[in-house]
Protein backbone atom coordinates (compact mmCIF):
# COMPACT_ATOMS: atom_id res chain seq x y z
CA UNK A 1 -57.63 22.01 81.13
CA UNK A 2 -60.94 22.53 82.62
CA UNK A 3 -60.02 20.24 85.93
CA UNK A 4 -56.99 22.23 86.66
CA UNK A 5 -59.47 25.34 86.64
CA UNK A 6 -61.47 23.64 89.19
CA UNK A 7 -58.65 22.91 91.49
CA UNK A 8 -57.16 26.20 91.01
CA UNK A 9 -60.48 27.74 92.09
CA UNK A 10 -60.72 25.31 94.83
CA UNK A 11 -57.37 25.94 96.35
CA UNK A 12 -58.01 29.70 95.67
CA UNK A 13 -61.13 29.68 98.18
CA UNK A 14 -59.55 27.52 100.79
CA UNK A 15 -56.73 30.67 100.92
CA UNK A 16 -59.22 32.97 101.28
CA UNK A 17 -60.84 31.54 103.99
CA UNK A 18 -57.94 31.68 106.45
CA UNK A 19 -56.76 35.03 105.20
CA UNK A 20 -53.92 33.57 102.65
CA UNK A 21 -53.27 35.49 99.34
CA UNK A 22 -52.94 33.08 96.13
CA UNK A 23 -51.19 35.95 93.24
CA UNK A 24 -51.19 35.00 89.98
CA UNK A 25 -47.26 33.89 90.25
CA UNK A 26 -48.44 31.99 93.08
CA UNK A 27 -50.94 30.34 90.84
CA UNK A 28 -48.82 29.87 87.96
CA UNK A 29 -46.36 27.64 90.11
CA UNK A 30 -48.87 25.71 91.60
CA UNK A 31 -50.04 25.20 88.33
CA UNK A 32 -46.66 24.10 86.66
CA UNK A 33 -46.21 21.51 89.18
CA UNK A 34 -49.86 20.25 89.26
CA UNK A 35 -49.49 19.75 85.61
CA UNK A 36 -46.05 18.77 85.57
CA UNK A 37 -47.28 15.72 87.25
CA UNK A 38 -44.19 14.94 88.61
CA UNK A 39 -41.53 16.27 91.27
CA UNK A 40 -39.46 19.46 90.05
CA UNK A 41 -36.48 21.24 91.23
CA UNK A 42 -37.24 25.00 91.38
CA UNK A 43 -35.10 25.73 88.71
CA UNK A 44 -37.17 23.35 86.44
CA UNK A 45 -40.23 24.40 87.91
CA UNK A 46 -39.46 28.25 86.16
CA UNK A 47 -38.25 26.73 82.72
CA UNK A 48 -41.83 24.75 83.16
CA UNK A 49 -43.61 27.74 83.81
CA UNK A 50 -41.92 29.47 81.19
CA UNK A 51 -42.12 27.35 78.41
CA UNK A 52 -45.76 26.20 79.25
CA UNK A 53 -47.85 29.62 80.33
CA UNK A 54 -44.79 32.28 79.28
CA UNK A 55 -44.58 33.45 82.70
CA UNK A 56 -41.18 34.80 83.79
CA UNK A 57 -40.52 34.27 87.11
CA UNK A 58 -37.33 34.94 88.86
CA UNK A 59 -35.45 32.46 91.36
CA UNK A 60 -35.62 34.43 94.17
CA UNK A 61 -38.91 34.93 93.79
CA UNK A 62 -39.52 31.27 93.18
CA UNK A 63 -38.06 30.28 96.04
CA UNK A 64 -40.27 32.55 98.10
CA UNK A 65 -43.59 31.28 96.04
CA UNK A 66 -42.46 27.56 97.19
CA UNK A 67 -42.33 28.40 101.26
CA UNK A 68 -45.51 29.79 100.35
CA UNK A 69 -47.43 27.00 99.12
CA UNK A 70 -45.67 24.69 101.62
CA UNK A 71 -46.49 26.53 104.34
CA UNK A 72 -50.37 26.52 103.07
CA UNK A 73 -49.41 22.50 102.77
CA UNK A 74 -49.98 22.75 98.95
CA UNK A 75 -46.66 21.63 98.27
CA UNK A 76 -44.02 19.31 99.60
CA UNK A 77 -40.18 19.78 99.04
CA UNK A 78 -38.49 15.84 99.11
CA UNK A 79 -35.40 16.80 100.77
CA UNK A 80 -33.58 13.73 99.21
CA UNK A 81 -33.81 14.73 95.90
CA UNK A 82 -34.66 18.88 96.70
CA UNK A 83 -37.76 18.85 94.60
CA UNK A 84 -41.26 19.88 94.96
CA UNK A 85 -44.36 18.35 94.43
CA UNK A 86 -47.84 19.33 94.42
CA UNK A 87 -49.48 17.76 97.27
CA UNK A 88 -52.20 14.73 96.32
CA UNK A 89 -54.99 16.56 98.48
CA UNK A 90 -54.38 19.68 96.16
CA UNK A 91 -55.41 17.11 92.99
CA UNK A 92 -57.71 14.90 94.22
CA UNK A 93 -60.10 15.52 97.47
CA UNK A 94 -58.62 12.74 99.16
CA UNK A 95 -56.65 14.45 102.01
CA UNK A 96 -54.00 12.08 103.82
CA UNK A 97 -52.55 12.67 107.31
CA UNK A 98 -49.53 10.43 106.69
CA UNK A 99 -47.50 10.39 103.51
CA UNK A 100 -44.86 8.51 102.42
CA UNK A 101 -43.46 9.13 98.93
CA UNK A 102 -42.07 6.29 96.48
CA UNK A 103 -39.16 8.22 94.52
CA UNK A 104 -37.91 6.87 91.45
CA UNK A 105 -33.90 8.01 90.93
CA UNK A 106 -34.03 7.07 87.38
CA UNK A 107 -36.98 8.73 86.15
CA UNK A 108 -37.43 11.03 88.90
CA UNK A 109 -41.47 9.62 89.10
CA UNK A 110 -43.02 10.16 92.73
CA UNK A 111 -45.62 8.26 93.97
CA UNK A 112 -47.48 9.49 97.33
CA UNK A 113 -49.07 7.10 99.55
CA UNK A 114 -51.17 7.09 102.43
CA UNK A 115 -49.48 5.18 105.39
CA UNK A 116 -51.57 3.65 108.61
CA UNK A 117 -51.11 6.11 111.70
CA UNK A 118 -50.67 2.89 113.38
CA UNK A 119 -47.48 2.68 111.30
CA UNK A 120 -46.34 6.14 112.32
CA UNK A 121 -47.64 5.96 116.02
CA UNK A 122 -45.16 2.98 116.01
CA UNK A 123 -42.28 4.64 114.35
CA UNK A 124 -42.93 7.39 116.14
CA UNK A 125 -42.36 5.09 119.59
CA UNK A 126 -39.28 3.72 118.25
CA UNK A 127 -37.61 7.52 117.74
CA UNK A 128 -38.92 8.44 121.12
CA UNK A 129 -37.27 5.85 122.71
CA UNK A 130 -33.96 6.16 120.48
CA UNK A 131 -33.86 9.39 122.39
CA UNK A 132 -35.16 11.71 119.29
CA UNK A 133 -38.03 13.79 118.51
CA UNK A 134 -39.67 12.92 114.80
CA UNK A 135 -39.83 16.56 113.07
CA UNK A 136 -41.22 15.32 109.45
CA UNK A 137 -44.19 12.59 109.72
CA UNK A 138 -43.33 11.82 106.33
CA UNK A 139 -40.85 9.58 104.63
CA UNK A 140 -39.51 9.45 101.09
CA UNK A 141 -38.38 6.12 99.94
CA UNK A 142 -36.29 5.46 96.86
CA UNK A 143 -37.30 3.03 94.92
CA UNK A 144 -37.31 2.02 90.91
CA UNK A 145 -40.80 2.24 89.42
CA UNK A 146 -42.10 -0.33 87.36
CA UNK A 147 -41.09 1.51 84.37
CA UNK A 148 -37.85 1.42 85.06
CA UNK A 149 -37.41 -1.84 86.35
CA UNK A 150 -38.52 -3.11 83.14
CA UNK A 151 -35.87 -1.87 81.18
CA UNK A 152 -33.90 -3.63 83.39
């Protein structure tokens, strides 16, 4: 998969240049869930790994690969569902200050949008004046994708 080379290498370089160290398990997970091309629980994420490059990785180890690559923002874990995606600036070049993500229960598809920051500059209005601080400027939304909905 010649694009996922060129991400990978992309990625790679933006590491390097603020001092961050991409291993090869590092790699590998960002990899599985790239290609995956859809949200993952960690557990799933190693039997993807696995099964797809042979690469044995341990939970533990896992777990500390995913804080990783979210805290290079490569990844995002969806707390509602306590999977991971790759992030869509990591695929495509397109990088988007405010996300909102479509979740589908049934199929466990994600969808991430870009959202106005007149959208979130409102919202965020509305917390402050509910008396709370907003900690996550993104939302996850479930929803049934259009897949689904036509099985219905």
């Amino acid at each position: 998969m010649e694009n996922l080379n060129v991400v990978m290498s992309h990625v790679e370089m933006n590491c390097k240049a603020h001092g961050a160290r991409l291993t090869r398990k590092r790699k590998v997970m960002l990899k599985g869930l790239i290609k995956s091309g859809k949200a993952l629980s960690a557990y799933e994420l190693i039997d993807f790994c696995q099964g797809e490059f042979g690469s044995i990785i341990h939970p533990m180890t896992a777990y500390r690969i995913l804080a990783f690559l979210q805290s290079e923002q490569l990844v995002r874990k969806l707390d509602s569902t306590n999977k991971f995606i790759a992030c869509s600036h990591v695929i495509c070049d397109d990088v988007q200050y405010v996300l909102q993500f479509l979740i589908c229960p049934k199929c466990d598809k994600v969808e991430e949008i870009s959202v106005k920051k007149s959208t979130l500059d409102e919202l965020q209005n509305n917390v402050e004046h509910a008396g709370f601080h907003l900690v996550a400027p993104y939302m996850e939304m479930k929803c049934v994708c259009k897949a689904c909905h036509n099985k219905i």
